[in-house]
Protein backbone atom coordinates (compact mmCIF):
# COMPACT_ATOMS: atom_id res chain seq x y z
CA UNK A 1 0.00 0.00 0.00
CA UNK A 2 1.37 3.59 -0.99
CA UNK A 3 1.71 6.87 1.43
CA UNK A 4 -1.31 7.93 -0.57
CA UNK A 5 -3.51 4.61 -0.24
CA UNK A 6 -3.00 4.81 3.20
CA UNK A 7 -4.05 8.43 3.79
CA UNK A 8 -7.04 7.42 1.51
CA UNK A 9 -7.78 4.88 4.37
CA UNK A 10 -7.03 7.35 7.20
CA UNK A 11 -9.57 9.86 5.60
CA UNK A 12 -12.40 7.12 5.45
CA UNK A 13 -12.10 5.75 8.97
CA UNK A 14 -11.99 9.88 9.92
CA UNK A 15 -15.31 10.44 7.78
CA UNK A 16 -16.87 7.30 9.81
CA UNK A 17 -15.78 8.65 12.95
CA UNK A 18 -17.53 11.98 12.07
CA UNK A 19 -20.83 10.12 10.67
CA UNK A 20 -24.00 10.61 11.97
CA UNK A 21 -26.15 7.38 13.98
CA UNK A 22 -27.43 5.15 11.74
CA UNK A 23 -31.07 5.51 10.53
CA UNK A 24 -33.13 3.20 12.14
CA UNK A 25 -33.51 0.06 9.81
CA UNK A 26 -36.86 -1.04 7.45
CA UNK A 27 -37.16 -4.04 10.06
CA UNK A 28 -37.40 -1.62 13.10
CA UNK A 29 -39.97 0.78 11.07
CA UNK A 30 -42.14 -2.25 10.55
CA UNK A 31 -41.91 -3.51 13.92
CA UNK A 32 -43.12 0.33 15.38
CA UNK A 33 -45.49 0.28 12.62
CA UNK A 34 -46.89 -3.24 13.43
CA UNK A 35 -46.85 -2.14 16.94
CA UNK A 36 -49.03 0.77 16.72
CA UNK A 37 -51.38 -1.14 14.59
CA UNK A 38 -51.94 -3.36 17.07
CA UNK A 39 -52.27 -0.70 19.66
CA UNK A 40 -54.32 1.67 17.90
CA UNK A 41 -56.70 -1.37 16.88
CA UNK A 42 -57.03 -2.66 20.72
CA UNK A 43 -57.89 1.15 21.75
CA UNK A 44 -60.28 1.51 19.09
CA UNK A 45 -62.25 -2.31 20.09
CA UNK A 46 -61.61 -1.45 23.77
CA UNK A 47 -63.57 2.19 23.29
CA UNK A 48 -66.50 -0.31 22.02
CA UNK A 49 -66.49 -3.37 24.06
CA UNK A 50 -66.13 -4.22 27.59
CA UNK A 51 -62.46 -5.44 27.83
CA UNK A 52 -63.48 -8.94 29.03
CA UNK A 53 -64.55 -9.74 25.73
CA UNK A 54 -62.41 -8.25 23.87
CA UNK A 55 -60.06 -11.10 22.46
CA UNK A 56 -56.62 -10.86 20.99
CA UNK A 57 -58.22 -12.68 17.98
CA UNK A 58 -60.48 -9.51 17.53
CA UNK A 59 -57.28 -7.02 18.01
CA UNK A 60 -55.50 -9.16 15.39
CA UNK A 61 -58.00 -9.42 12.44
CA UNK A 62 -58.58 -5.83 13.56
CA UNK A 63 -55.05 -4.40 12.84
CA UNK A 64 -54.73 -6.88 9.89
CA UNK A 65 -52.03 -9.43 11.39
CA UNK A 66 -51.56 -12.71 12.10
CA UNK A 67 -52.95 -13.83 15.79
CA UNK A 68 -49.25 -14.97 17.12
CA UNK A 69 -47.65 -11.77 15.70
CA UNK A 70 -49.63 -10.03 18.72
CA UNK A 71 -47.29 -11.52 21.56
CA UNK A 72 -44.26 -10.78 19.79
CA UNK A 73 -45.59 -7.05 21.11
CA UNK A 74 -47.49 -7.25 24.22
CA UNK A 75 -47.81 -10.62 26.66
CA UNK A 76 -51.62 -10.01 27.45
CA UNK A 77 -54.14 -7.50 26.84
CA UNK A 78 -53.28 -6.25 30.05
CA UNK A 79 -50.04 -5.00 28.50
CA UNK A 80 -51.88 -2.63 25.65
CA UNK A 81 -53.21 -0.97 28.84
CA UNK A 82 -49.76 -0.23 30.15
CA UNK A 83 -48.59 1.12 27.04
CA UNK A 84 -51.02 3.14 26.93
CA UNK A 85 -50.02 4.58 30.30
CA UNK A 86 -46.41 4.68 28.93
CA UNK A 87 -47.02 6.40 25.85
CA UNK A 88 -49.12 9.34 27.86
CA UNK A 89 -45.48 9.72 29.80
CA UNK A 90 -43.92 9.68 27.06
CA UNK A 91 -45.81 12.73 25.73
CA UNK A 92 -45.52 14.37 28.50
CA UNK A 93 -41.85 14.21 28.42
CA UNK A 94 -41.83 15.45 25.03
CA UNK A 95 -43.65 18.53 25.67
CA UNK A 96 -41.28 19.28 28.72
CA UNK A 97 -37.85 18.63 26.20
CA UNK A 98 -35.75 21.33 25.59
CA UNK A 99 -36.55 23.49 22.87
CA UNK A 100 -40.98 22.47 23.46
CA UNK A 101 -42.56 26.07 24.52
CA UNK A 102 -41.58 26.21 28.11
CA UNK A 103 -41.87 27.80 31.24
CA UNK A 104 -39.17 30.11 30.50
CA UNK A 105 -41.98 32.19 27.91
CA UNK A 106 -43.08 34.89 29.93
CA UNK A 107 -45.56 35.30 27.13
CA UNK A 108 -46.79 32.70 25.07
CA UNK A 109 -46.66 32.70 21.26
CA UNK A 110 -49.96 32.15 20.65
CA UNK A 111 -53.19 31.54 22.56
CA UNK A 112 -53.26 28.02 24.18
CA UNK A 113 -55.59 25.67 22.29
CA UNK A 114 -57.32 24.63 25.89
CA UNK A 115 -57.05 26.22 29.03
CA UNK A 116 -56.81 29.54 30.53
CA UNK A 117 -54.74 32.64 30.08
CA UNK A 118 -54.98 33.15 34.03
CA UNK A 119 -52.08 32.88 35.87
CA UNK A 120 -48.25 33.20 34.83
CA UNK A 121 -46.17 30.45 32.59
CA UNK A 122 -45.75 27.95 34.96
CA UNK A 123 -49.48 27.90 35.97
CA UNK A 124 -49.97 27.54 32.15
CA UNK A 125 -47.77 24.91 31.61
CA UNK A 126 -49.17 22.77 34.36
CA UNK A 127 -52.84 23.62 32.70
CA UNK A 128 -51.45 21.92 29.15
CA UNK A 129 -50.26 19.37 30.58
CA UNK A 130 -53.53 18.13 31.73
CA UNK A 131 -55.33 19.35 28.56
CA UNK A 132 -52.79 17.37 26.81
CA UNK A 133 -53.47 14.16 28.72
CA UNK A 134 -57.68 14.88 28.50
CA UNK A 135 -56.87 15.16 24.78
CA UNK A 136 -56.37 11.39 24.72
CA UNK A 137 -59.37 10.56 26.27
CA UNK A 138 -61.59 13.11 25.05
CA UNK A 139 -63.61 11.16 22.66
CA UNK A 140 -63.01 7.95 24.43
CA UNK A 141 -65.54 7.66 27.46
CA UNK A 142 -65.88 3.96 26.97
CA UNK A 143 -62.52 3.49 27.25
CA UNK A 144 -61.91 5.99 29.95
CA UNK A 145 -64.39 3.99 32.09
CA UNK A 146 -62.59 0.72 31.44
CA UNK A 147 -59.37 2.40 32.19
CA UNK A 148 -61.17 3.68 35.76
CA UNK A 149 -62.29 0.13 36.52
CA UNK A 150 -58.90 -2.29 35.37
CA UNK A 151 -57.06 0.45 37.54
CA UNK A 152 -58.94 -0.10 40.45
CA UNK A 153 -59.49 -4.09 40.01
CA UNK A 154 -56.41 -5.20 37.41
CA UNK A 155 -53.15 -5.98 39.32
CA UNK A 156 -51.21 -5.38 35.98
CA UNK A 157 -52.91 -2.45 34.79
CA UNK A 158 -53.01 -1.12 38.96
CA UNK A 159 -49.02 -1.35 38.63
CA UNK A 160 -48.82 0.20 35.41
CA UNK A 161 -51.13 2.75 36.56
CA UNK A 162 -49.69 3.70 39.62
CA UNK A 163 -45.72 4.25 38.35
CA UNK A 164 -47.76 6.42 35.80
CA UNK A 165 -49.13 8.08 38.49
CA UNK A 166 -45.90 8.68 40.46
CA UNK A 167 -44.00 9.60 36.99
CA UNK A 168 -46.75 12.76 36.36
CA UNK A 169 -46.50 14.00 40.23
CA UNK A 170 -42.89 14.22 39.77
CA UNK A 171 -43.68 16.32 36.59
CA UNK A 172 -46.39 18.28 38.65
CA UNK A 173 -44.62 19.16 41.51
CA UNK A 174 -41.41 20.08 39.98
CA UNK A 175 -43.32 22.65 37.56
CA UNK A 176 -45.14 23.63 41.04
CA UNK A 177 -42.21 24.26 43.10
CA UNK A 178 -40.58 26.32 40.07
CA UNK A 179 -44.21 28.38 40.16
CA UNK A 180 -43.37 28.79 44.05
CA UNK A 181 -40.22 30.17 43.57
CA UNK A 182 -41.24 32.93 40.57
CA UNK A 183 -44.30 33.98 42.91
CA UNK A 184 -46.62 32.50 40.83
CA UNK A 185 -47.94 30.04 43.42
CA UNK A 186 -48.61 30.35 47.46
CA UNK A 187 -45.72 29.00 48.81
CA UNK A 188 -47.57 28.22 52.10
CA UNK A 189 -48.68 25.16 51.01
CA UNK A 190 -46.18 22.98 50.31
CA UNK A 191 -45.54 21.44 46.27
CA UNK A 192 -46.48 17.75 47.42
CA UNK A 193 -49.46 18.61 48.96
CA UNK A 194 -50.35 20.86 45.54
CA UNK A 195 -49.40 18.03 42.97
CA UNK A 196 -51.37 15.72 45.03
CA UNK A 197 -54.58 17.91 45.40
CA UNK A 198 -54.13 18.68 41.68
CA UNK A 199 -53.65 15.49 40.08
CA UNK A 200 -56.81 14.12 42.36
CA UNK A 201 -58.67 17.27 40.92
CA UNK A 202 -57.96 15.63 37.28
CA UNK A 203 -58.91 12.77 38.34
CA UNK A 204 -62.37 13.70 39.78
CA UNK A 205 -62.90 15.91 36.61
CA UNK A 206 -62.25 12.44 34.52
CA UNK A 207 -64.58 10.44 36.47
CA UNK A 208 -67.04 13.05 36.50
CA UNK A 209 -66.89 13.84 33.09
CA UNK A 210 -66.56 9.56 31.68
CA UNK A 211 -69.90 8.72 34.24
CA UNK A 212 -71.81 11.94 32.43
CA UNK A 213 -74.43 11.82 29.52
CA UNK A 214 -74.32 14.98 28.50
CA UNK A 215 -72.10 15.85 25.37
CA UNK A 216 -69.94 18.41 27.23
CA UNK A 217 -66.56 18.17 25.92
CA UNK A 218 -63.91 16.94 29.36
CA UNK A 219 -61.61 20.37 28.02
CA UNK A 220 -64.31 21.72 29.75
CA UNK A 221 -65.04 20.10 32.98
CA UNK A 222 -60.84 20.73 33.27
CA UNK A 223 -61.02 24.43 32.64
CA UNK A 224 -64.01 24.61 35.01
CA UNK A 225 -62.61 22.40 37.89
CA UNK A 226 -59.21 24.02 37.43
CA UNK A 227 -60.56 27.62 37.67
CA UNK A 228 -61.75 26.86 40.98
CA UNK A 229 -58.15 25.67 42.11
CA UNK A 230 -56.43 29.03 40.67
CA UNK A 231 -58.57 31.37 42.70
CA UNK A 232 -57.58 29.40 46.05
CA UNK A 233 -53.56 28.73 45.20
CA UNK A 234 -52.35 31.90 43.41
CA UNK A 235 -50.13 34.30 45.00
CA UNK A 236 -51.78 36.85 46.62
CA UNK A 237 -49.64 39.75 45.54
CA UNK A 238 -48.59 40.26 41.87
CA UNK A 239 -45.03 39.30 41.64
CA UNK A 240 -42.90 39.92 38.31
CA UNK A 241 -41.10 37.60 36.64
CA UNK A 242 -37.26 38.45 36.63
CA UNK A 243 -34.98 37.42 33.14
């Protein structure tokens, strides 16, 4: 090999170095493609039917797959409840990544698509965050109510349910004590108390809202259950914001 062969070969292995991470491979699309076939088509049945008889024969022939393909993606039904959970944390976690529309926005771009203007940027983020997670259910009261029940009466989904529960009062209360400190919130109470009494407000406002008949949208029932909660937490005094 010449001086110039081998600084060829230098300058590749430099350019791989420098490459960016492989694009995720046809096999893996299909698989997260199959996946949410399968999910979508067990949310969709599950909206409909009482879960007991749903069967993973109906999911299947629903999402257009072979029966056994089904537990090469979840072990039970059971298990398209906790990803269900999952992929709600996972949104959340997406709106809170750097570079979403944050806290930081003393004004926001644009008017919220649910929620209030009241209160400062922190108060406002909390607010999406639960309009977000209503946005899922919104059209789902079926589902919500099955959701209510396997929670309460499911080990697996319980479990699942719970560690989503803990995940979004982490979220909660950091966002509250970060309100505290700006002067957005009363800091009399403390944040574990508030992310408790908060999340248990959303919860009410779900049951509530999945036990009604009337056609009154759960963006609603939020913005009117967390209205109340504003007038009884927010600072007293007016405090500005500082860069």
């Amino acid at each position: 090999m010449t001086s110039d062969d081998s600084e060829l070969e230098d300058d590749r292995g430099s350019d791989c170095q420098n490459e960016a991470p492989a694009p995720v491979s046809r096999r893996e699309r299909r698989r997260a493609e199959t996946r949410d076939r399968l999910f979508a088509a067990a949310v969709k049945l599950l909206s409909q039917h009482e879960f007991d008889s749903v069967t993973v024969e109906m999911i299947t022939e629903a999402a257009d797959v072979g029966k056994g393909t089904f537990f090469n993606y979840f072990s039970n039904k059971e298990a398209i409840v906790s990803y269900y959970f999952e992929a709600g944390i996972q949104m959340l976690a997406a709106t809170l990544a750097p570079g979403a529309a944050g806290p930081e926005e003393k004004e926001p771009a644009e008017p919220p698509k649910y929620g209030t203007s009241d209160g400062g940027p922190f108060w406002r983020k909390i607010i999406s965050i639960v309009h977000e997670s209503a946005e899922r259910r919104h059209k789902e009261k079926h589902f919500t109510r099955t959701l209510l029940s396997l929670s309460l009466t499911n080990p697996q989904v319980r479990a699942a349910n719970l560690e989503s529960r803990r995940r979004v009062l982490d979220i909660m209360r950091g966002l509250i004590v970060e309100a505290q400190e700006h002067g957005e919130l009363r800091s009399d109470v403390p944040a574990d108390a508030l992310a408790d009494f908060m999340f248990g407000t959303y919860l009410g406002a779900l049951y509530m809202w999945s036990q009604s008949e009337s056609d009154e949208r759960l963006h609603d029932v939020i913005d009117r259950a967390y209205a109340r909660i504003w007038s009884g937490i927010r600072h007293d005094e007016p405090v500005e914001l500082t860069s």
